[in-house]
N, C-alpha and C. Protein backbone atom coordinates (compact mmCIF):
# COMPACT_ATOMS: atom_id res chain seq x y z
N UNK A 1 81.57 144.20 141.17
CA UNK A 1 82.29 144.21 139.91
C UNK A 1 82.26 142.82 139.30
N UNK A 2 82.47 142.80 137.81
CA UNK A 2 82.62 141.51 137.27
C UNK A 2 83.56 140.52 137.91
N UNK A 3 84.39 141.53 137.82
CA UNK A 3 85.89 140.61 137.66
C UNK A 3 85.95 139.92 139.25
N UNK A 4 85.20 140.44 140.22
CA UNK A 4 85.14 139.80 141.46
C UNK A 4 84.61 138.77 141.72
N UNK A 5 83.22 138.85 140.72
CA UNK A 5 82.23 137.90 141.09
C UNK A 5 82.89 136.17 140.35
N UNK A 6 83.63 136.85 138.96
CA UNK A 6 84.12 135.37 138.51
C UNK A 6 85.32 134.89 139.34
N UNK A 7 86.20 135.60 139.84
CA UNK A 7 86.95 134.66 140.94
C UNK A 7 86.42 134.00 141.46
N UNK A 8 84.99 134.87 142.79
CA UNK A 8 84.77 134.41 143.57
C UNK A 8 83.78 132.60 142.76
N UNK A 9 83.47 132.73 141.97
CA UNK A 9 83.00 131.33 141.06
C UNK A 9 84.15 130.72 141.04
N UNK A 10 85.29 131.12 140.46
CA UNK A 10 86.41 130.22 139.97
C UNK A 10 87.35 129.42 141.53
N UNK A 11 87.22 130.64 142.00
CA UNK A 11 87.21 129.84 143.47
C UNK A 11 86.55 128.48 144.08
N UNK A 12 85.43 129.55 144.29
CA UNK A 12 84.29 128.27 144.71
C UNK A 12 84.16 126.73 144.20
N UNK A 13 84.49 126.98 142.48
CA UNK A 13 84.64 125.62 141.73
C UNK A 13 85.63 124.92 141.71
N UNK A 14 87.04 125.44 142.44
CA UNK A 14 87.87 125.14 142.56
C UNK A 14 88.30 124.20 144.02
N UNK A 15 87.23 124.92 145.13
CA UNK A 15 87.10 124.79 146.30
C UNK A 15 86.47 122.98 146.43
N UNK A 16 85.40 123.06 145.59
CA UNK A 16 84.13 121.86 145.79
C UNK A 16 85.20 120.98 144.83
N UNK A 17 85.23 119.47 145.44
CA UNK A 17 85.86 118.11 145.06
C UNK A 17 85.12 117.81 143.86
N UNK A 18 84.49 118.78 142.74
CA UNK A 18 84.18 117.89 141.53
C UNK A 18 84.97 117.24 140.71
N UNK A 19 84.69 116.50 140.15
CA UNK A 19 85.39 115.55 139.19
C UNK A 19 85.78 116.46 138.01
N UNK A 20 86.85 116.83 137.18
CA UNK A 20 87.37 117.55 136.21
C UNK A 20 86.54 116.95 134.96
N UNK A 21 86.65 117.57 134.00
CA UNK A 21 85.89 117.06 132.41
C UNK A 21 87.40 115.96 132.19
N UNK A 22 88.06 116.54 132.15
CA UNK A 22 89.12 115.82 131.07
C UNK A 22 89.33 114.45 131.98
N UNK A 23 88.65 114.36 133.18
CA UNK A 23 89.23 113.13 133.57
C UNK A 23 88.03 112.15 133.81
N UNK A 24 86.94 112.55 133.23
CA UNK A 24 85.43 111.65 133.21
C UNK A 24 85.35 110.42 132.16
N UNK A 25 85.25 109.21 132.56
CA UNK A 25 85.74 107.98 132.24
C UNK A 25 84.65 107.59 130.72
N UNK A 26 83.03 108.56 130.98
CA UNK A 26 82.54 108.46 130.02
C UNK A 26 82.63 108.48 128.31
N UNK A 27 82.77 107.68 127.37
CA UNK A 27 82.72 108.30 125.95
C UNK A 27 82.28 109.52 125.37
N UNK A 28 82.86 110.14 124.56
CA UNK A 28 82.20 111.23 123.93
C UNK A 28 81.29 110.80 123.08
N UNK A 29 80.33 111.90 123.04
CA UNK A 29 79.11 111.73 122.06
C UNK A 29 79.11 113.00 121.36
N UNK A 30 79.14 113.20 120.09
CA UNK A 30 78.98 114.02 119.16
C UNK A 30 77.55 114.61 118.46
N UNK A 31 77.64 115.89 118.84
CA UNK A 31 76.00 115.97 118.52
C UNK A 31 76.29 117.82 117.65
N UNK A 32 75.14 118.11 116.49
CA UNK A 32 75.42 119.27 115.86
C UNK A 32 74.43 120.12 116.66
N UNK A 33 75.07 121.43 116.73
CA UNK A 33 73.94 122.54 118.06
C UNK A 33 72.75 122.52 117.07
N UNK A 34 72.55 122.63 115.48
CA UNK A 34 71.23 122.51 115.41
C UNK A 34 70.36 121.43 115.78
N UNK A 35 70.77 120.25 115.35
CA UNK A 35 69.94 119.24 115.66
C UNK A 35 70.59 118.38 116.79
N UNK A 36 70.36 118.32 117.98
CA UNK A 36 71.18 117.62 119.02
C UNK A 36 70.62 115.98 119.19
N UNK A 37 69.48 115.69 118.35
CA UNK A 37 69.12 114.54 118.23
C UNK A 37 70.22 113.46 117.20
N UNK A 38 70.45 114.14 116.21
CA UNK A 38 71.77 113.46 114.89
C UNK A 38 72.86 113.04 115.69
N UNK A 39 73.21 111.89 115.88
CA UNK A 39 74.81 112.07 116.64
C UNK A 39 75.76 111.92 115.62
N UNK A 40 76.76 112.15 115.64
CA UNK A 40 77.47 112.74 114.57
C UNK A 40 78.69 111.23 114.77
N UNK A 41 79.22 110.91 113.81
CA UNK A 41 80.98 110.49 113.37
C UNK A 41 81.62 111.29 114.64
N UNK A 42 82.69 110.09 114.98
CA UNK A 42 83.93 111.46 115.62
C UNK A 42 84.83 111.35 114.74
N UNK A 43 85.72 112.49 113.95
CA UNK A 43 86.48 112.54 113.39
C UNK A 43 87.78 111.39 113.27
N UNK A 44 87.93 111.40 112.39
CA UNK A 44 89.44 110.11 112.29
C UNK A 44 90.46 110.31 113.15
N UNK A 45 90.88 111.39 113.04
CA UNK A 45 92.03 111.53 114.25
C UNK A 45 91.52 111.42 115.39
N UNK A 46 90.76 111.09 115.77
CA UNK A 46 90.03 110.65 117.45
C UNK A 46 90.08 109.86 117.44
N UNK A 47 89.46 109.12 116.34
CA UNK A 47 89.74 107.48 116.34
C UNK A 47 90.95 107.03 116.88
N UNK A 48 92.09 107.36 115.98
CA UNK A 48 93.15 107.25 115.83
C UNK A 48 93.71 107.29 116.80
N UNK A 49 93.65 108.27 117.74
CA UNK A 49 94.13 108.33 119.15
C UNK A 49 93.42 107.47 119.85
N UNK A 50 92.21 107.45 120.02
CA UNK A 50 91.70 106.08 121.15
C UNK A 50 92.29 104.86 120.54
N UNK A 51 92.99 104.09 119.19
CA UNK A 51 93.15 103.42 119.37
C UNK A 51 94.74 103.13 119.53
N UNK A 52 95.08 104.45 119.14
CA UNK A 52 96.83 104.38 120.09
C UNK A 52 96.66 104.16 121.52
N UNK A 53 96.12 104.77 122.14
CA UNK A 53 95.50 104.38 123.47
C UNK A 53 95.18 103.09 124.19
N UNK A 54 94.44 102.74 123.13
CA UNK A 54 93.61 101.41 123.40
C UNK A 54 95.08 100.17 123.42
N UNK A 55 95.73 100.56 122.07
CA UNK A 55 97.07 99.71 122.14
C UNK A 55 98.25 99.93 123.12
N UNK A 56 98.44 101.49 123.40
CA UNK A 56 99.26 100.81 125.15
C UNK A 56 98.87 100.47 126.22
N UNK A 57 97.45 100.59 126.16
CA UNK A 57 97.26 100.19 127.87
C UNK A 57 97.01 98.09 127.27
N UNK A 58 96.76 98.09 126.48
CA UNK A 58 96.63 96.85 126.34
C UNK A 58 98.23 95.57 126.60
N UNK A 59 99.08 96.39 125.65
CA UNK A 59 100.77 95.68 125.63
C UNK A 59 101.32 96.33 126.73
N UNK A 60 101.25 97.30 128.18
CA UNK A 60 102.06 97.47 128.63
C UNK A 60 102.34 96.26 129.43
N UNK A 61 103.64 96.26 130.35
CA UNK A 61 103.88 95.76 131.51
C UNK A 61 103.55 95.39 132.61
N UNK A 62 103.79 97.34 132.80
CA UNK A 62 103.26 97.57 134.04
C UNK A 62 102.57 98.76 134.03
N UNK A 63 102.17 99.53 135.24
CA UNK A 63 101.53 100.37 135.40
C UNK A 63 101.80 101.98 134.17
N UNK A 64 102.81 101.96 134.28
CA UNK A 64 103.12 103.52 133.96
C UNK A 64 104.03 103.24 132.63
N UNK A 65 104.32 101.80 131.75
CA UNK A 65 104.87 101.40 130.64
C UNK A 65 104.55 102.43 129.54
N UNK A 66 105.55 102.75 129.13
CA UNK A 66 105.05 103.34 127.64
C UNK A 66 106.33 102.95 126.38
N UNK A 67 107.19 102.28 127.13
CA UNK A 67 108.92 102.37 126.56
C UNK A 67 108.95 100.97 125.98
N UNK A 68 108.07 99.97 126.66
CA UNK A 68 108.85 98.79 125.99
C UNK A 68 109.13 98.53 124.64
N UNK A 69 109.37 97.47 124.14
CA UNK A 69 109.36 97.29 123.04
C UNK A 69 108.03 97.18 122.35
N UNK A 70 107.22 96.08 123.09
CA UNK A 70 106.14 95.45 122.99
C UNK A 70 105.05 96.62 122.92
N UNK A 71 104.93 97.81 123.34
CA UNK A 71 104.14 99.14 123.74
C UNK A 71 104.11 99.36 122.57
N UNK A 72 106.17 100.23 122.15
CA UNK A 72 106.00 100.47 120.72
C UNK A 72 105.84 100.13 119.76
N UNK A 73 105.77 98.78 119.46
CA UNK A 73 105.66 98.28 118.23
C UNK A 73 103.71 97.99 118.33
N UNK A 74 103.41 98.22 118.77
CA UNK A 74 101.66 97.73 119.26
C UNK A 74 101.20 99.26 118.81
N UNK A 75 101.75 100.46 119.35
CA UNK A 75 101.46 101.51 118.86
C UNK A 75 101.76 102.39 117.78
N UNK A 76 102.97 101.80 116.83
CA UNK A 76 103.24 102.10 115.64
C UNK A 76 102.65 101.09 114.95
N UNK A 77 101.99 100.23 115.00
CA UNK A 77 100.97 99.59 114.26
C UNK A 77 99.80 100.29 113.91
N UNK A 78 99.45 100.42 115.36
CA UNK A 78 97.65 101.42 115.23
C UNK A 78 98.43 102.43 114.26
N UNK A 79 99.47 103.64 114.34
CA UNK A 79 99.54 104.29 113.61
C UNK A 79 100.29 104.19 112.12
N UNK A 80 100.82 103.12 111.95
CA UNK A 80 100.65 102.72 110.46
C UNK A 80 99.70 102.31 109.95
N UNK A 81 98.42 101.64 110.37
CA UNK A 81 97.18 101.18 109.61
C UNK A 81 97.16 102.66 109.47
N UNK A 82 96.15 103.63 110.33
CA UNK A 82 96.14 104.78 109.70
C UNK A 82 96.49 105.85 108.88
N UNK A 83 97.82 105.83 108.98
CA UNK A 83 98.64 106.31 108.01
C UNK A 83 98.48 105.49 106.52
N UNK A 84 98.48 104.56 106.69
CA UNK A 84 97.94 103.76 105.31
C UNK A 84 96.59 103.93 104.72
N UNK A 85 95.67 104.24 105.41
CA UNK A 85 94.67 104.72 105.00
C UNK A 85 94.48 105.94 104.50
N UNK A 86 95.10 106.61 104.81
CA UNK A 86 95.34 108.32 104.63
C UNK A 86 95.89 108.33 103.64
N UNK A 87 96.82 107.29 103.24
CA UNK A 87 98.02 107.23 101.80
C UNK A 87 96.94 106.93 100.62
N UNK A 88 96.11 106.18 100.77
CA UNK A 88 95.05 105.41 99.76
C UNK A 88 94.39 106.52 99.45
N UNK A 89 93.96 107.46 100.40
CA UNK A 89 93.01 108.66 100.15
C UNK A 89 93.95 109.85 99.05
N UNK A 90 95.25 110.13 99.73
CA UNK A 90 95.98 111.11 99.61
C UNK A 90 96.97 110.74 98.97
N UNK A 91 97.25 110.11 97.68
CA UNK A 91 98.27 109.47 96.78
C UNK A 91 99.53 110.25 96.65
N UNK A 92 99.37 111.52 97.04
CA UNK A 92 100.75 112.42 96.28
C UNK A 92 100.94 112.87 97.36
N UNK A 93 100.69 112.56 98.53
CA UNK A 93 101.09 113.52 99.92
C UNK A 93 102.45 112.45 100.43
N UNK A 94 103.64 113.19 99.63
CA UNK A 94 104.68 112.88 99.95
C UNK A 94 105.57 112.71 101.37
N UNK A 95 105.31 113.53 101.78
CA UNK A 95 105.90 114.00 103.22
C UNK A 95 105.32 113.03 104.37
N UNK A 96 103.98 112.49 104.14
CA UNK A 96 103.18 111.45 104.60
C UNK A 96 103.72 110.47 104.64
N UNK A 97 103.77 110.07 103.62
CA UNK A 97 104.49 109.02 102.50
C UNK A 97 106.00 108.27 103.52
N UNK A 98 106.59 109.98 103.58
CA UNK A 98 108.05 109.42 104.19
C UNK A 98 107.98 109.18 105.70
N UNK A 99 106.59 109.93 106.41
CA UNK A 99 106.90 109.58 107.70
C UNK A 99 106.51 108.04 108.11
N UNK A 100 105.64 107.67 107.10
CA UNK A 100 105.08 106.29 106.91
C UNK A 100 106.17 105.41 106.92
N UNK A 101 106.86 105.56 105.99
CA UNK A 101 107.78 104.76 105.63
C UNK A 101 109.35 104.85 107.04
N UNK A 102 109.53 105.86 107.65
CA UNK A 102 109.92 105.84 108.82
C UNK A 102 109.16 105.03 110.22
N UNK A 103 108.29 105.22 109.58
CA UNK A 103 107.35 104.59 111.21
C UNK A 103 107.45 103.17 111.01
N UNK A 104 107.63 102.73 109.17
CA UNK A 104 107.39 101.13 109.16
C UNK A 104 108.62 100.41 109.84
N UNK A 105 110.25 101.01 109.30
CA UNK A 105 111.13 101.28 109.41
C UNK A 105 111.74 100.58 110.92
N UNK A 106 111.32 101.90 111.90
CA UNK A 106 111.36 101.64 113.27
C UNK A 106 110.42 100.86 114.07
N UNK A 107 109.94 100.01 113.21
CA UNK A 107 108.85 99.20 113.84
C UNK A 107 109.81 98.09 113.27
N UNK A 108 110.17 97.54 112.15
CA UNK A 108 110.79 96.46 112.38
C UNK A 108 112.16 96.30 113.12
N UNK A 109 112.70 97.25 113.16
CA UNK A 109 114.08 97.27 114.04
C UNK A 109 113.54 96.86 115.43
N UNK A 110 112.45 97.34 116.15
CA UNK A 110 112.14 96.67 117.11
C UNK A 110 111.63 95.59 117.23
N UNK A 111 111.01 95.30 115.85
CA UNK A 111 110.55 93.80 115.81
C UNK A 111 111.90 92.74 115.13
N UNK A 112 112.77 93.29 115.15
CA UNK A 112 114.08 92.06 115.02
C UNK A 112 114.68 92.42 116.42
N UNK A 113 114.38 93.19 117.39
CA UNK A 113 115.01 93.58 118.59
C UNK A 113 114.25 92.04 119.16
N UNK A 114 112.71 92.27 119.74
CA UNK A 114 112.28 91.28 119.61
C UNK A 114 112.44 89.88 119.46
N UNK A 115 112.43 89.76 118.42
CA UNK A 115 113.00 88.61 117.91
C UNK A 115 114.18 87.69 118.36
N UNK A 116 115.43 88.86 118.56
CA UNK A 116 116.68 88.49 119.15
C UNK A 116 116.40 88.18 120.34
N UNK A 117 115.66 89.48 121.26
CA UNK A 117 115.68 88.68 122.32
C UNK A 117 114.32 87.46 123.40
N UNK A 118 113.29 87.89 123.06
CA UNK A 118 112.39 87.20 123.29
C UNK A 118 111.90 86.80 121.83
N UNK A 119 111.91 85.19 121.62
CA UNK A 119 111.13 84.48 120.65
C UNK A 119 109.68 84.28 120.55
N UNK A 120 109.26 84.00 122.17
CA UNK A 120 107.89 83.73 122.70
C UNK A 120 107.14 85.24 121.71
N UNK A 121 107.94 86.59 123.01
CA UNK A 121 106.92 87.19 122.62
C UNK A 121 106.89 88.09 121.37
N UNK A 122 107.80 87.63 120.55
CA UNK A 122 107.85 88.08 119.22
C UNK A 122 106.66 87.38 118.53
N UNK A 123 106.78 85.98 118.65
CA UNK A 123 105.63 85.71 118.26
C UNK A 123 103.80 85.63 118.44
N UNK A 124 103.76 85.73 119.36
CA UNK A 124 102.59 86.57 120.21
C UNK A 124 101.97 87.70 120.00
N UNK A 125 103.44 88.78 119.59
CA UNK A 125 102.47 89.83 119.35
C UNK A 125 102.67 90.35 117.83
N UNK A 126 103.38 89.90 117.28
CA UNK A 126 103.15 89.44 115.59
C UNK A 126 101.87 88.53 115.22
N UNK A 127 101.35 87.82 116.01
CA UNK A 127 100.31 87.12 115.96
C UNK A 127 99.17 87.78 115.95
N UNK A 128 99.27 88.17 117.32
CA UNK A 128 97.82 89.43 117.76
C UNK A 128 97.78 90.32 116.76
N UNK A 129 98.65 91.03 116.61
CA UNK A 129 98.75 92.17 115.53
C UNK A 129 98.43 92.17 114.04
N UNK A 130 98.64 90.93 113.86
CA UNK A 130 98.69 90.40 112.34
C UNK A 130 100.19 91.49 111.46
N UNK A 131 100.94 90.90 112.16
CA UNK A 131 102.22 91.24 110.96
C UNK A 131 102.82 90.50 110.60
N UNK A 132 103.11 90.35 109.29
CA UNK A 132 103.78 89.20 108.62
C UNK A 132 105.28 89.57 108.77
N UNK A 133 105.48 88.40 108.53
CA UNK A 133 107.10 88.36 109.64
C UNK A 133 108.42 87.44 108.55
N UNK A 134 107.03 87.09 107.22
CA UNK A 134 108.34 86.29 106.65
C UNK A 134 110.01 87.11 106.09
N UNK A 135 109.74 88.69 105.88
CA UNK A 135 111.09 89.02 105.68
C UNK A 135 112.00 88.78 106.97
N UNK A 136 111.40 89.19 107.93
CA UNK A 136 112.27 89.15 109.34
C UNK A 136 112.64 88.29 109.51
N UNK A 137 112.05 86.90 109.37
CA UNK A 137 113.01 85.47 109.47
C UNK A 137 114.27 85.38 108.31
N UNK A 138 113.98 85.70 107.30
CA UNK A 138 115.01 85.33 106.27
C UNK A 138 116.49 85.92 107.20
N UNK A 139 117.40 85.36 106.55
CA UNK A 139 119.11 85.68 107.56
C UNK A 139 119.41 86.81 106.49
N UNK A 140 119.93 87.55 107.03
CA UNK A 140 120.29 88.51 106.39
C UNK A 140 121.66 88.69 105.49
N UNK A 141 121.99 89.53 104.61
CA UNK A 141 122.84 89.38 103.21
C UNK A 141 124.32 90.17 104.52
N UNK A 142 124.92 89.80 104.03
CA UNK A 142 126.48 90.66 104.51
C UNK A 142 127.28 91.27 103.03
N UNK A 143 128.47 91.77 103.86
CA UNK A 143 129.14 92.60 102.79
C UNK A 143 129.07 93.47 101.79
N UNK A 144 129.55 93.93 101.21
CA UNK A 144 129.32 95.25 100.09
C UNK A 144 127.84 95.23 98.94
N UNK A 145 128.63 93.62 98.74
CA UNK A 145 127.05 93.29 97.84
C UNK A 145 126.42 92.13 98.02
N UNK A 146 126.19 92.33 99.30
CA UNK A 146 124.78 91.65 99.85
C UNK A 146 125.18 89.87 99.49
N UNK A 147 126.41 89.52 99.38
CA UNK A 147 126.59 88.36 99.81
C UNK A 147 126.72 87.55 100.82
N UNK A 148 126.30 86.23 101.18
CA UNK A 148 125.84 85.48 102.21
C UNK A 148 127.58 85.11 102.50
N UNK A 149 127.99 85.02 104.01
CA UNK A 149 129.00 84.92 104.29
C UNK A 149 128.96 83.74 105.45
């Protein structure tokens, strides 16, 4: 019967120590089934993810980091450039627009977190990153209407 013979495969492949796809260290290569010689673009959102990627394993800590400060603000970067690019393309895509403007948002709250508490590496990775930082230094306004107290 069919249905026997593919166990007995799904078994067997299950049995033998091969290496899984999803965990093969190689790059993807993009190729169209007609012409497998053309290698193709990988789409933007791939990009996009290898270089969210690329930015936590770079700022973590330690091994299994994904929380610090330094992680998130390294990885809401990669994904605000992109998102900014997408805005330039897509002028009226509102909803974009606002998650953008949330992501910028919670990126500086951690970058005055930062700030408060490590100076060094506030500046380090405002450096690496290229984010300009002159609002974040200014002291901030108090009271109802934003008078200096």
């Amino acid at each position: 019967e069919p249905v026997d013979d593919f166990t007995e495969d799904l078994l067997d492949a299950l049995a033998a120590d091969e290496v899984p796809l999803s965990s093969m260290e190689t790059q993807a290569v993009f190729v169209k089934s007609e012409n497998p010689d053309e290698v193709l673009e990988p789409r933007v959102a791939y990009t996009n993810f290898q270089s969210v990627e690329e930015m936590r394993q770079k700022y973590r800590l330690h091994a299994s980091d994904t929380g610090s400060a330094q992680v998130q603000i390294a990885v809401l970067t990669a994904r605000i450039q992109y998102m900014t690019a997408h805005m330039q393309k897509n002028k009226k895509d509102y909803a974009s627009l606002r998650g953008l403007t949330a992501m910028v948002v919670r990126r500086r709250k951690l970058l005055e977190y930062l700030l408060r508490e490590d100076l060094d590496e506030f500046n380090r990775i405002t450096s690496e990153l290229n984010i300009r930082t002159n609002q974040l230094m200014k002291p901030k306004l108090q009271g109802a209407r934003g008078r200096r107290t």
